[in-house]
Protein backbone atom coordinates (compact mmCIF):
# COMPACT_ATOMS: atom_id res chain seq x y z
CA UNK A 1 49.05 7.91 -34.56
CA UNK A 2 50.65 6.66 -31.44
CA UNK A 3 53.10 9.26 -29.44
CA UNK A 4 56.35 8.19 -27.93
CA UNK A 5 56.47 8.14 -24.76
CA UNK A 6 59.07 9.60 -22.60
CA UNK A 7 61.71 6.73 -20.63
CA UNK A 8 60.90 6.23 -16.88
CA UNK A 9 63.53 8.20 -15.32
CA UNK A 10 62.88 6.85 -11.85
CA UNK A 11 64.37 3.43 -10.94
CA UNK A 12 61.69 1.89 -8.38
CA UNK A 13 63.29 0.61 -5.09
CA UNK A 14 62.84 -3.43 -4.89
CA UNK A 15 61.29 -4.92 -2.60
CA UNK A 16 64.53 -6.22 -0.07
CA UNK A 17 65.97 -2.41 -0.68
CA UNK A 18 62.49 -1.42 0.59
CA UNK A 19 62.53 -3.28 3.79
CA UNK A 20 66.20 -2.03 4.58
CA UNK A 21 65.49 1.37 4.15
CA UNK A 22 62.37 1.21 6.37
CA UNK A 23 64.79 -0.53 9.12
CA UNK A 24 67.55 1.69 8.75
CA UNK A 25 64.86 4.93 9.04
CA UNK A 26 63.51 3.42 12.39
CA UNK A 27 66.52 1.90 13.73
CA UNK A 28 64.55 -0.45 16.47
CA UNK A 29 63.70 -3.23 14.09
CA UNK A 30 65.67 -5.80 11.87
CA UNK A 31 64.74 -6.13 8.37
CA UNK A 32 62.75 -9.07 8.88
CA UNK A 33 60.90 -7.71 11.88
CA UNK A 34 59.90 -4.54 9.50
CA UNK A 35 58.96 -6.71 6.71
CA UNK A 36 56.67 -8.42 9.18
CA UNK A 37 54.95 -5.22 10.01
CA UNK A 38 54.46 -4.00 6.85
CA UNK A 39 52.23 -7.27 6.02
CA UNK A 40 50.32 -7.02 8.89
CA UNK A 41 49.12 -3.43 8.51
CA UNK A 42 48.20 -4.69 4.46
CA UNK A 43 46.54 -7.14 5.96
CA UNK A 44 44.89 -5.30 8.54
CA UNK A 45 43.47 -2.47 5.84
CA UNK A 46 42.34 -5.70 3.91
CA UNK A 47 40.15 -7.10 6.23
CA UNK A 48 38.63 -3.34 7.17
CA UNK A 49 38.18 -2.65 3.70
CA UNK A 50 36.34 -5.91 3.53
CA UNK A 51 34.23 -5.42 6.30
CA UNK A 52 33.52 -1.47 5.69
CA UNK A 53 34.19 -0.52 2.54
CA UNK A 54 36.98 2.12 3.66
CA UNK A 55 40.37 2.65 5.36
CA UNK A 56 41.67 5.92 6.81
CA UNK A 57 45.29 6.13 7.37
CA UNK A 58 45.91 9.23 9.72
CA UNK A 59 48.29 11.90 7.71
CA UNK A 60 48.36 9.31 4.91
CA UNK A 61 44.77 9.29 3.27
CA UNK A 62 41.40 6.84 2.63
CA UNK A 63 41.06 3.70 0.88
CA UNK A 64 37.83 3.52 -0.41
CA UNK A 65 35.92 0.33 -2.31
CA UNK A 66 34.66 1.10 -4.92
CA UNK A 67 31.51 -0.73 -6.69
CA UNK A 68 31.06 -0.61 -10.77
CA UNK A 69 27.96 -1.79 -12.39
CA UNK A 70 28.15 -3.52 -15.07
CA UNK A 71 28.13 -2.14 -18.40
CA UNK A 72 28.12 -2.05 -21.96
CA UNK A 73 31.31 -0.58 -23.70
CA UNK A 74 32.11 -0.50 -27.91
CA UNK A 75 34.66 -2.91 -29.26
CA UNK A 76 36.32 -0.63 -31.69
CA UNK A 77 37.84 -3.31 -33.80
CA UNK A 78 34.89 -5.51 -34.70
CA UNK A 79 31.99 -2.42 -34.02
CA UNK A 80 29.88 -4.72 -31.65
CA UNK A 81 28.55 -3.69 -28.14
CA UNK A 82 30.17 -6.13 -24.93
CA UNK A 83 29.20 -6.24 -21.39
CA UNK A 84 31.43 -5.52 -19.05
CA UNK A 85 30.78 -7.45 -15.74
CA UNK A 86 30.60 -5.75 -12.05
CA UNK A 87 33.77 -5.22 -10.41
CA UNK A 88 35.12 -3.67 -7.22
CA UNK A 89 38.26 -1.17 -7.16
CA UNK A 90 40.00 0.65 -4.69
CA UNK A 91 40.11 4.45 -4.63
CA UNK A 92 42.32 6.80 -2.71
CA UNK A 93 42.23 9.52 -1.68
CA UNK A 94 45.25 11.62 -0.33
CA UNK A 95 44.87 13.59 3.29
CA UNK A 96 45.33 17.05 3.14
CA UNK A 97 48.63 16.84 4.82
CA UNK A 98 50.39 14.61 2.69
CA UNK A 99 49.12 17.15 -0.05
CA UNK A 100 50.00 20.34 1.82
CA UNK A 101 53.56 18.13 2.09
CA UNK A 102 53.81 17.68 -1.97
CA UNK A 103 51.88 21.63 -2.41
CA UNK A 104 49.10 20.18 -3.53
CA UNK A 105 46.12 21.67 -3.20
């Protein structure tokens, strides 16, 4: 039996309302200029997460890559065993200040 689930109650900020805030905050750089920035550190934890497998933002947390073998899962519906192929993810993992921040512990 499936369970309702509860309505978002948070309204995510798009992406243009995003890039103004982050301008407004630091008050040196025009919309454009932060929307710039904000790519090139993605792309910057990209290529290091490509090359080392991990990412540490200072205050922030790690980005890890993650490796899954492949394997063999149940198909409920028809009973038969699948294979799953290999896949990477990303993990992360949050520093202890941004946890200390939320009382996390």
């Amino acid at each position: 039996m499936a369970t309702k689930r509860t309505p978002r109650r948070y309204e995510f900020v798009k992406k243009n309302e995003f890039f103004k805030i982050l301008a407004d905050k630091w008050g040196f750089m025009d919309q454009q200029s932060t929307q710039n920035y904000y790519y090139g550190l993605i792309r910057v934890m990209c290529n290091e997460l490509k090359k080392k497998g991990m990412v540490r933002l200072p205050d922030f947390g790690d980005f890890y890559l993650v490796f899954h073998k492949q394997r063999r899962s149940l198909n409920v519906n028809s009973g038969l065993f699948e294979f799953l192929p290999p896949k990477k993810t990303i993990k992360y993992d949050a520093d202890y200040k941004l946890k200390k921040y939320f009382n996390i512990s």
